[in-house]
Protein backbone atom coordinates (compact mmCIF):
# COMPACT_ATOMS: atom_id res chain seq x y z
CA UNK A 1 67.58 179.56 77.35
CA UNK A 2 65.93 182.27 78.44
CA UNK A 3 64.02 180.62 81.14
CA UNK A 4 67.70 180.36 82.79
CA UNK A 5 68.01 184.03 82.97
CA UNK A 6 65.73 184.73 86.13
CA UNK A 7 67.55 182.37 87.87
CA UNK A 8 70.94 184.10 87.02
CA UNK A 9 69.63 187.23 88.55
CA UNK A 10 68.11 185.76 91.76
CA UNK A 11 71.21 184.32 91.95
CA UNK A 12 73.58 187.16 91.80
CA UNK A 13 70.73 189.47 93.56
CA UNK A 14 71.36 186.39 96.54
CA UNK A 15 75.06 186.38 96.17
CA UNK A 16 75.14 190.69 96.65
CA UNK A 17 72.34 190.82 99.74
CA UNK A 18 74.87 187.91 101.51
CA UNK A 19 77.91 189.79 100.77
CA UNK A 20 76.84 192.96 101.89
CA UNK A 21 75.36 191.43 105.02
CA UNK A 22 78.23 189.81 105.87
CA UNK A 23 80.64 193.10 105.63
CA UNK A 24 77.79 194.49 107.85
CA UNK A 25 78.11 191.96 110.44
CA UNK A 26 81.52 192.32 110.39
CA UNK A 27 81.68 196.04 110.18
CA UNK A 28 82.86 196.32 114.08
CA UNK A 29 82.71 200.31 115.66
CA UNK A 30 86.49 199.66 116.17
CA UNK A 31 87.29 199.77 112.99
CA UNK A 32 86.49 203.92 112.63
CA UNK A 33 89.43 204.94 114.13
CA UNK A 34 91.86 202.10 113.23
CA UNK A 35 93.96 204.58 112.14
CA UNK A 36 93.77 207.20 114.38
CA UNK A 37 96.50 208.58 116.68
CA UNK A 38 95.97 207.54 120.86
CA UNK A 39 95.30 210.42 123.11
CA UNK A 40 97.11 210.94 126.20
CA UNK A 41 96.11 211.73 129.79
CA UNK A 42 96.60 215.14 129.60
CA UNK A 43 94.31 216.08 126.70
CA UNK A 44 91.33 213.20 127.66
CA UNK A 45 91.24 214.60 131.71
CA UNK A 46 88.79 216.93 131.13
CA UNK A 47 86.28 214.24 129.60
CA UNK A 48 84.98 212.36 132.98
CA UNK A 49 84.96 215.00 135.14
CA UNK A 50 82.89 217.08 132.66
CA UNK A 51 80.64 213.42 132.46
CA UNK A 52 80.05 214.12 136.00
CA UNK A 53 78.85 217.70 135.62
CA UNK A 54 76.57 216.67 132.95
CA UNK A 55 75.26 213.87 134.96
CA UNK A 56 74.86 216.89 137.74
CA UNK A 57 72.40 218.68 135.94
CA UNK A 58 69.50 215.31 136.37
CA UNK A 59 69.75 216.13 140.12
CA UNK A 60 66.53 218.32 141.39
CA UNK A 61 69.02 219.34 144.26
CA UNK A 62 72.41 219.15 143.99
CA UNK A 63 73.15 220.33 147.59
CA UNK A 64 70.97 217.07 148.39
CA UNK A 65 71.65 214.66 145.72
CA UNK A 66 69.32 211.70 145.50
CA UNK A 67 72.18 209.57 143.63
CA UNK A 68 75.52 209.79 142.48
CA UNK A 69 78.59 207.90 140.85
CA UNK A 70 81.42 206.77 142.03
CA UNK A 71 83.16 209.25 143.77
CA UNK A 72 80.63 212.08 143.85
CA UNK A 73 79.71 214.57 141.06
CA UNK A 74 82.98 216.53 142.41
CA UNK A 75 80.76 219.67 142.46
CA UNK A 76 81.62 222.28 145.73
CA UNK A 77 77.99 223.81 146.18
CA UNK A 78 79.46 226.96 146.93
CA UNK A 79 80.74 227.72 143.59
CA UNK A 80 77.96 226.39 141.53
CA UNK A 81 76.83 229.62 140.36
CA UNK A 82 73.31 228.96 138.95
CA UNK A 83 71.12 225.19 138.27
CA UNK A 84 68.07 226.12 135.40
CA UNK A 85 65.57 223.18 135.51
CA UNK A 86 62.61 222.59 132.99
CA UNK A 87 60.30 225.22 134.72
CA UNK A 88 63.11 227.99 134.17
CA UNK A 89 63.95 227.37 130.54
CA UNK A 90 59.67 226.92 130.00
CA UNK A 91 60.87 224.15 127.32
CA UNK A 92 62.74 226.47 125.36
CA UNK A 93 66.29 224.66 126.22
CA UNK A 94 67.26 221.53 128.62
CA UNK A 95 67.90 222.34 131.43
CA UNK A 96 71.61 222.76 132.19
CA UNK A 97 73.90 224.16 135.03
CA UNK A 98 76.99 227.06 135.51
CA UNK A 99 79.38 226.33 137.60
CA UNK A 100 83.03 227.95 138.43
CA UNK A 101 85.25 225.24 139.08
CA UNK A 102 88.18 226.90 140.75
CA UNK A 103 90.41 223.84 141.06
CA UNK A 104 91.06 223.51 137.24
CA UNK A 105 90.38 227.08 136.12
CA UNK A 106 86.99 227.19 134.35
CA UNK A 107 83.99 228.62 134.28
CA UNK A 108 81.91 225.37 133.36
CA UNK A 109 78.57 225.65 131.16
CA UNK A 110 76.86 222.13 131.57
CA UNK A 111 73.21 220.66 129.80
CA UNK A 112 71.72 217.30 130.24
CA UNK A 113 70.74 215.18 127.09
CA UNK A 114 67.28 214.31 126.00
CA UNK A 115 64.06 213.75 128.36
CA UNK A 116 62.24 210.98 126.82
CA UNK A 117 59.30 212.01 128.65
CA UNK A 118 59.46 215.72 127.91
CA UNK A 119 57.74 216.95 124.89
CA UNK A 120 59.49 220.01 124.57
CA UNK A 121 63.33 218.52 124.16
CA UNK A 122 61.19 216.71 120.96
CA UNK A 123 60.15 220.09 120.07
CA UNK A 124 63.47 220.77 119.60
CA UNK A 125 64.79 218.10 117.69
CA UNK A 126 61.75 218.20 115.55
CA UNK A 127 62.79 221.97 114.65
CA UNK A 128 64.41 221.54 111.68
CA UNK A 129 65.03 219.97 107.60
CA UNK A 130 67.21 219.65 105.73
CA UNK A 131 69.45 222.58 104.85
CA UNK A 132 66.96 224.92 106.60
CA UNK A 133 69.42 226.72 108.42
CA UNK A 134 72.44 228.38 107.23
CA UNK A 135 75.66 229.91 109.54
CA UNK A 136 78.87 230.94 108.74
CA UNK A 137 78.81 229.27 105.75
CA UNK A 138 77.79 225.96 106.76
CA UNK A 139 74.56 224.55 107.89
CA UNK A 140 73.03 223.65 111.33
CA UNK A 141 70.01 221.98 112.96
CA UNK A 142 67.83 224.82 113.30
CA UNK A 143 66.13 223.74 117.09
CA UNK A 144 69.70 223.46 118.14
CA UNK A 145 70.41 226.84 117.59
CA UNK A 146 67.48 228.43 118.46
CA UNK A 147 67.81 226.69 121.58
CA UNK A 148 71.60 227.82 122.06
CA UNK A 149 70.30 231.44 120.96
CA UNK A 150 67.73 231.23 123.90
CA UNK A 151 70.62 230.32 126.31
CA UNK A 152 72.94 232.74 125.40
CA UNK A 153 69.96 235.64 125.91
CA UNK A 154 68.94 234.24 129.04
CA UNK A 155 72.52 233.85 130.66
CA UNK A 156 74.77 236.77 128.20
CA UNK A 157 75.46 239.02 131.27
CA UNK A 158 75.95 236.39 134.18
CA UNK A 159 78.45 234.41 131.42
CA UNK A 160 80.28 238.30 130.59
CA UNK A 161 80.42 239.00 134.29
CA UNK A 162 82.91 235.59 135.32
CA UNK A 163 84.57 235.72 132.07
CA UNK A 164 85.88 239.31 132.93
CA UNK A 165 86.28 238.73 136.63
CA UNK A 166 88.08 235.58 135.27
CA UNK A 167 90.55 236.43 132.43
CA UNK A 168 92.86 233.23 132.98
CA UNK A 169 89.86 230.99 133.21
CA UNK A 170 88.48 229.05 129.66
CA UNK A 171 84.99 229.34 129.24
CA UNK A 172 83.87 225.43 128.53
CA UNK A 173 80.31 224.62 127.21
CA UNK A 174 79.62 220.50 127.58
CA UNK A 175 76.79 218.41 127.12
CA UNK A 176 75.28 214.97 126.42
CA UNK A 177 73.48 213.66 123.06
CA UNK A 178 70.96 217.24 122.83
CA UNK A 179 72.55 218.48 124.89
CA UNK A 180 76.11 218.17 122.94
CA UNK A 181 74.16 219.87 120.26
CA UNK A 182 73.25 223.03 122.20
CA UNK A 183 76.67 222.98 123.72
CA UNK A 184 77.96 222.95 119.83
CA UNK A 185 76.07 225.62 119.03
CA UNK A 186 76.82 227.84 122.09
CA UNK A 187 80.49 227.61 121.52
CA UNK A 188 80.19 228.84 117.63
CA UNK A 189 78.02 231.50 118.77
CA UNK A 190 79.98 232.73 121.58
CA UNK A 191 82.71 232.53 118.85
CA UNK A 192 81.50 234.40 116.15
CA UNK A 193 80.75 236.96 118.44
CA UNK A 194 83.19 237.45 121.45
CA UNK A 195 82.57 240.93 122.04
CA UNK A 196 79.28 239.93 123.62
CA UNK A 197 81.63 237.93 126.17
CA UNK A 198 83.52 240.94 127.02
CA UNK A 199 86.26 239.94 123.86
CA UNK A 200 86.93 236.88 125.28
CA UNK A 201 89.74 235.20 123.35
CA UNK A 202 88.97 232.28 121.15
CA UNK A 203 91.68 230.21 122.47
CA UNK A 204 89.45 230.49 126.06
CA UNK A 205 86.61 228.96 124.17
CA UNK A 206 85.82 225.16 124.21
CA UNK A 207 83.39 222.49 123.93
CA UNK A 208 83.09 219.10 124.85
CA UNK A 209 80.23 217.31 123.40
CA UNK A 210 79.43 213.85 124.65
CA UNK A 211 77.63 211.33 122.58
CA UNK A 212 76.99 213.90 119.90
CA UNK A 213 74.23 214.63 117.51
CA UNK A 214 75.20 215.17 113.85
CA UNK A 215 74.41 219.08 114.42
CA UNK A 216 76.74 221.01 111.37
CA UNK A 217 77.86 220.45 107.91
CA UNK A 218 81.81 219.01 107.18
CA UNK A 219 82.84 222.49 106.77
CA UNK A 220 82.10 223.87 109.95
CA UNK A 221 82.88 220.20 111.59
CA UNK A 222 86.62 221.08 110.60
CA UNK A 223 86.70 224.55 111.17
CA UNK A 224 85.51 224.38 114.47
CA UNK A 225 87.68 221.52 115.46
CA UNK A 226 90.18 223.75 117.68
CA UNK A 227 86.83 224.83 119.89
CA UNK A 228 84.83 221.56 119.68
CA UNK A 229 85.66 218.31 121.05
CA UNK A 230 82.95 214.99 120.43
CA UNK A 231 83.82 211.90 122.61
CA UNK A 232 81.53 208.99 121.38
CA UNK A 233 81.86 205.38 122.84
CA UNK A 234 82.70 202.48 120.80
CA UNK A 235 78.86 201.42 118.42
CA UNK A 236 77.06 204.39 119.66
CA UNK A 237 74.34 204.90 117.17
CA UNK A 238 74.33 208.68 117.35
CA UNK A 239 77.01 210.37 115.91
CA UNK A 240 76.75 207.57 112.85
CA UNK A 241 73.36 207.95 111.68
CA UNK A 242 73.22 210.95 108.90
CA UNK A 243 69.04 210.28 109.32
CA UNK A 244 67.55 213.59 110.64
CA UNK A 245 66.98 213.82 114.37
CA UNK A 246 63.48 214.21 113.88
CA UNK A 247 62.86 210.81 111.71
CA UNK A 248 65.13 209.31 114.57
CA UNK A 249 62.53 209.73 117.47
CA UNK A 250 59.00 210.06 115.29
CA UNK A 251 60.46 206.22 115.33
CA UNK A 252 61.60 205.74 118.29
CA UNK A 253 59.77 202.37 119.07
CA UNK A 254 60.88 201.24 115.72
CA UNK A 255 64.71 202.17 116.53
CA UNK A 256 66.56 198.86 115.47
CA UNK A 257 64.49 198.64 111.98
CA UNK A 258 65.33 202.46 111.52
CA UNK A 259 69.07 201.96 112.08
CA UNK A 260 68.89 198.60 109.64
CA UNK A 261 67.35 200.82 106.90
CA UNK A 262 69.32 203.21 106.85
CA UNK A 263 72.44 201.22 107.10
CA UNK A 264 71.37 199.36 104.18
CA UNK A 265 70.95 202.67 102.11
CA UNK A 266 74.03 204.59 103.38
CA UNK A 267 75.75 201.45 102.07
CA UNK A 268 74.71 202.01 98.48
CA UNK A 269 75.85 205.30 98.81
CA UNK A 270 79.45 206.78 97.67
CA UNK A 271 81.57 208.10 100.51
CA UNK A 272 82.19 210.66 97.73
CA UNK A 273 79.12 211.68 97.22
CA UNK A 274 78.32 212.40 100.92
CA UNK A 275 81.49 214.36 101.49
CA UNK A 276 79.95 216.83 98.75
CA UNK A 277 76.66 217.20 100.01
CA UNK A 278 76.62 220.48 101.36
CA UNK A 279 73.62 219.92 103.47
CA UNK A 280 74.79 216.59 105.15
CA UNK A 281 75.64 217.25 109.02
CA UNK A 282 78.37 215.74 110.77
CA UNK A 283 79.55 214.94 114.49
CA UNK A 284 81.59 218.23 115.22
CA UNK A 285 85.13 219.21 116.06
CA UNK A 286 87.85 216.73 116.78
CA UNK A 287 87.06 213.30 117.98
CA UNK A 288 87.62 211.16 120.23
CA UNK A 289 86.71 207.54 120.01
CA UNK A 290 87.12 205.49 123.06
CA UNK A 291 87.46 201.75 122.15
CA UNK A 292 86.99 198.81 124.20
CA UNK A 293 85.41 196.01 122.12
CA UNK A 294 87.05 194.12 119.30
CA UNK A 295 85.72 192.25 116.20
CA UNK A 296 86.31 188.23 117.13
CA UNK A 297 86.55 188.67 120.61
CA UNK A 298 84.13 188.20 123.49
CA UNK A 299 84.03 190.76 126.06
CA UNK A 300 84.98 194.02 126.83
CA UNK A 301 88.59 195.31 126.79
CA UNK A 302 90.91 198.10 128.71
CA UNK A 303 89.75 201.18 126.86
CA UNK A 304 91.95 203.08 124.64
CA UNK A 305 91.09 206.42 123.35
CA UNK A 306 91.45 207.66 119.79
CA UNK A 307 91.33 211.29 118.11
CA UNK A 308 91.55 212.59 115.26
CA UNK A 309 90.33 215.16 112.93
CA UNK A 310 89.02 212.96 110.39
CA UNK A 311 87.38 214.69 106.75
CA UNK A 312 86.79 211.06 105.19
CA UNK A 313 85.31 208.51 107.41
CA UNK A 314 83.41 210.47 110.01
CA UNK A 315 81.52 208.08 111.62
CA UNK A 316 79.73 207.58 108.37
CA UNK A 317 78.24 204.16 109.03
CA UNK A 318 75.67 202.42 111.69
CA UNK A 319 77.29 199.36 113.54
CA UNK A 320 74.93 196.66 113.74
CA UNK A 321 75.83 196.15 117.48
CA UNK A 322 73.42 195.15 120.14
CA UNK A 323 75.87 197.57 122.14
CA UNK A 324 74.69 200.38 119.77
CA UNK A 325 71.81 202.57 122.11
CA UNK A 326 73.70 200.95 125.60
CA UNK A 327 77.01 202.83 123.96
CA UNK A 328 75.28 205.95 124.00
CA UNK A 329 73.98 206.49 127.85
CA UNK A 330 75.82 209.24 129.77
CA UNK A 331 76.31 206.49 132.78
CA UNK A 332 78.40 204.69 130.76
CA UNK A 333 80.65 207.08 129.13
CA UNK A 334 81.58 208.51 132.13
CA UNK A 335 82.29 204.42 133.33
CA UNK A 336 84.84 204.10 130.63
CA UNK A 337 86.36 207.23 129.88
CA UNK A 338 87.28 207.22 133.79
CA UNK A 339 88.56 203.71 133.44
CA UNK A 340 90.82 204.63 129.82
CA UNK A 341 92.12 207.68 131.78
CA UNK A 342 93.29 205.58 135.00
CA UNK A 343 94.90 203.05 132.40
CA UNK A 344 96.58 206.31 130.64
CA UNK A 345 97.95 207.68 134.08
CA UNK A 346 99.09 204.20 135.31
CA UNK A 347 101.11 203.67 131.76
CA UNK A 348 102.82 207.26 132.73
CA UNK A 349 103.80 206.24 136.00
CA UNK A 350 105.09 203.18 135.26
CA UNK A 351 107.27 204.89 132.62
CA UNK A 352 108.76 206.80 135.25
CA UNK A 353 109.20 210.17 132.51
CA UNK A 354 111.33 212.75 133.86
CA UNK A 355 109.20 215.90 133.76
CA UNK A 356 111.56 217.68 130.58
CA UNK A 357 109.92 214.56 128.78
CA UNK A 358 106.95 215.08 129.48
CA UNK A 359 107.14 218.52 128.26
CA UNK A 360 108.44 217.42 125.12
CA UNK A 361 105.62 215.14 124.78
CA UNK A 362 103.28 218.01 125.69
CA UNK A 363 104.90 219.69 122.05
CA UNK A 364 104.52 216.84 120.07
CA UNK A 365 100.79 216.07 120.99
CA UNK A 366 100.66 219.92 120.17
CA UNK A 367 102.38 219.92 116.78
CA UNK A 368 100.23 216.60 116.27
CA UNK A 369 97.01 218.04 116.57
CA UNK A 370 98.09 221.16 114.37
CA UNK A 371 99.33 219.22 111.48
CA UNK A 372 95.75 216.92 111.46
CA UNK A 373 93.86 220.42 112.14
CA UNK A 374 95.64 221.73 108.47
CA UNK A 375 95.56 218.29 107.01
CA UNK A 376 91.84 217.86 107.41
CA UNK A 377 91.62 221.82 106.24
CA UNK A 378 93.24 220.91 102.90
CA UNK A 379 91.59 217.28 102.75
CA UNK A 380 88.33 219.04 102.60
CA UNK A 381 89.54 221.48 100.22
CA UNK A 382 90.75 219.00 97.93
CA UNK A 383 87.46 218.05 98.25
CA UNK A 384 85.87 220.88 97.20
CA UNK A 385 83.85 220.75 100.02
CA UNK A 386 82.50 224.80 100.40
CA UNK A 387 84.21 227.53 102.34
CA UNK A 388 85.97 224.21 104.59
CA UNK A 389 88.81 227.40 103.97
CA UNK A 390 87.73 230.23 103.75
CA UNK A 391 87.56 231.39 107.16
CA UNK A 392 91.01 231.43 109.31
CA UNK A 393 91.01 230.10 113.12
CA UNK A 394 93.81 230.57 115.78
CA UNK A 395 96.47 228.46 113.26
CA UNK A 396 95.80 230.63 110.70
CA UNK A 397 94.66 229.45 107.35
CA UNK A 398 96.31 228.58 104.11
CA UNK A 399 95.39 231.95 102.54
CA UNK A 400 95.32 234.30 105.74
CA UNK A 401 97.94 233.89 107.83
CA UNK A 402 97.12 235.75 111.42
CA UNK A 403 94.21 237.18 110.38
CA UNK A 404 91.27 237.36 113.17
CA UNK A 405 87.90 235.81 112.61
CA UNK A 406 85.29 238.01 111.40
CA UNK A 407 82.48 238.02 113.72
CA UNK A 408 78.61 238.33 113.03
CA UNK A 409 78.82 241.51 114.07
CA UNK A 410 81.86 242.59 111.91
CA UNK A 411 80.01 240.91 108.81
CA UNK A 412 76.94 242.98 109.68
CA UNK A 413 78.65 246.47 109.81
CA UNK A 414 79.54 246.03 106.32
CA UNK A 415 76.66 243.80 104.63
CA UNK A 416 73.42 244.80 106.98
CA UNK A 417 73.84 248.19 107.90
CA UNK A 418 76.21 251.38 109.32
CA UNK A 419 79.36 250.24 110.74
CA UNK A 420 79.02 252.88 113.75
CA UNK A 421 75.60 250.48 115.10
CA UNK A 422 76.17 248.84 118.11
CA UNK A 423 74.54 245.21 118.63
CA UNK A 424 74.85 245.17 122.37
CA UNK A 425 71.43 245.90 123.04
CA UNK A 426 70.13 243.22 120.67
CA UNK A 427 69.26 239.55 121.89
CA UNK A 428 70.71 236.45 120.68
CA UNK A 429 67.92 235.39 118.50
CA UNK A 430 67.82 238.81 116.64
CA UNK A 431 71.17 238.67 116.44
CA UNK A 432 71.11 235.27 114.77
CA UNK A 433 67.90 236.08 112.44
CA UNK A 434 69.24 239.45 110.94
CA UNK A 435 71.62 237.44 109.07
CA UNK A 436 68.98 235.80 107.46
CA UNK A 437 65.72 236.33 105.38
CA UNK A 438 63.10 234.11 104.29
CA UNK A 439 62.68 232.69 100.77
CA UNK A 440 59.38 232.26 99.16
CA UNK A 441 58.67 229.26 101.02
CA UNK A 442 59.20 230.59 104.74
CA UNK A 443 62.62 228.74 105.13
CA UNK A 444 65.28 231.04 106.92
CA UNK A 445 67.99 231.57 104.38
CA UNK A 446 71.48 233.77 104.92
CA UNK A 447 71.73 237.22 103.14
């Protein structure tokens, strides 16, 4: 009798590997945002324009581009205000772009994603561990900021300068897979400390990260999600994977066995249980999810575009989709977020809305992404998730109504020294590492 019982557990070991394959395999990137609100044309215009900007930055000329989409890059030379390249940033950041676009009223911060043939963009992504950097109560990827930090020293008084002559123009930080990480972390610096930027309101502050990295912890991916926008594309592999960056391309020629791996453990592991680890990073801000494949059906589809700002759900699990890596190239995001914007334009017109509509519209998609803004606030308080609360934003919080955010600065006049000192003189990266000291193992921890 006993000789049966080996069998029974092959059996039921057999019967649990084929069941969870086949929810795998049917697991389609589609079904993230099933039930998500649809953005409209006014909110998603920003996202292929700032696609082309991005893809601006790969030029070693922009006044004489060697290639270009569809249409152009939409870049007038004479306001493109400064281009860094690899030898100017001496592998401390990507390289990245500033432009003043005078047409839509914004001073345009722009950095290309990751140089697979560049050591020093590894060097960055290889920065960091888990829960080795704390900020604002949350936790970051370490290279990312230090990288952002670097930036904002290098570029502080040419960023000051048009945001002053400027006062009705936002101040809008984008960038592509590292580079959406360093465009992350720009915006919450620039944030937390606005007097650098000449007090530059935060409602003037925004970020639009494209095929993101998982860069901050859930508390400071809600918080954050009136400043930071993430746009990812259908499977991309990305913004799903909770494996650290630095695992990710040590592996790089093993990708596919990677992603299968650590599908198969994220699987066995309670949603629960990852909402409350406090060291677990997460695609920032409030997403957007453009969708154009369906589970069943062959081909590709007329995009449709999704936000949210989810708590629960964030992209937590790998698509096994041989559309996974294709979904996260710059080339074609910008391809089909131009396309789902056409299609969102083309259902306006033929709607023929009388222009008091389309205000009223406006104030609904307004009210809507308030009410998902508080909702996720309390759905990661509910979920005890750490000071997801604690700090208010521009709606306010649940404890604080109209309060401002405390800067860095503010917090160091009372915790780090005389409230009189003045930090104007100090550079980004001793701004950021006086809020922190080093435990008995070397790892930067906050005071």
């Amino acid at each position: 009798m006993l000789c049966g019982v080996p069998i029974v557990v092959e059996c039921v070991y057999c019967l649990g590997c084929a069941s969870w394959a086949w929810k795998r395999c049917l697991c389609s990137g589609s079904h993230d945002s099933e039930t998500w609100g649809n953005a409209n044309a006014e909110e998603f215009e920003p996202v292929p324009r700032f696609c082309r900007y991005i893809l601006a930055v790969y030029e070693d000329d922009i006044r004489n581009p060697q290639w270009e989409p569809p249409g152009g890059y939409g870049i007038n030379t004479d306001w493109l205000i400064i281009k860094r390249t690899y030898k100017d940033t001496q592998g401390r950041a990507p390289p990245y772009l500033l432009y003043l676009d005078h047409d839509h009223a914004d001073i345009v911060f722009a950095i290309r994603g990751l140089n697979m043939t560049r050591e020093s963009d590894y060097a960055v992504l290889l920065d960091n561990s888990l829960g080795k950097r704390k900020f604002d109560g949350g936790y970051v990827h370490n290279g990312l900021l230090k990288a952002a930090g670097w930036v904002l020293d290098s570029e502080c008084e040419i960023l000051r300068e048009l945001v002053e002559k400027h006062p009705n123009y936002t101040l809008t930080f984008v960038g592509h897979s590292l580079g959406s990480g360093v465009a992350a972390m720009l915006s919450m610096l620039v944030v937390q400390n606005r007097a650098k930027l000449g007090n530059i309101e935060r409602k003037r502050v925004r970020c639009y990260a494209i095929a993101p990295t998982r860069c901050m912890s859930l508390n400071l991916a809600v918080r954050y999600a009136d400043v930071i926008n993430s746009v990812v594309l259908q499977d991309d592999f990305l913004p799903r994977t909770s494996t650290p960056l630095e695992d990710i391309f040590e592996s790089i020629f093993c990708l596919p066995c990677l992603l299968c791996l650590r599908c198969m453990r994220d699987t066995c592991i309670p949603e629960e249980e990852m909402l409350k680890d406090r060291r677990r990073l997460y695609a920032p801000g409030r997403l957007y999810h453009i969708v154009e494949r369906k589970p069943f059906r062959m081909g590709r589809f007329p995009p449709v575009v999704r936000t949210a700002v989810p708590v629960d759900g964030r992209f937590e699990h790998i698509v096994l989709s041989c559309n996974a890596t294709s979904d996260h190239a710059i080339i074609r995001i910008h391809k089909e977020s131009q396309k789902a914007l056409q299609l969102m334009h083309e259902k306006d017109k033929s709607s023929m809305e009388i222009p008091a509509k389309q205000t009223m519209e406006r104030e609904e998609t307004l009210s809507r992404h308030y009410h998902e803004y508080k909702a996720a606030l309390q759905r990661a308080k509910t979920l005890e998730v750490p000071h997801a609360y604690t700090l208010p934003s521009q709606y306010g919080t649940f404890h604080d109504e109209g309060e401002e955010t405390p800067t860095i600065s503010q917090a160091k006049s009372h915790s780090f020294g005389s409230p009189h000192k003045s930090t104007m003189d100090e550079t980004w990266d001793q701004l950021i590492e006086r809020c922190f000291h080093k435990d008995e193992h070397g790892h930067m921890l906050l005071e």
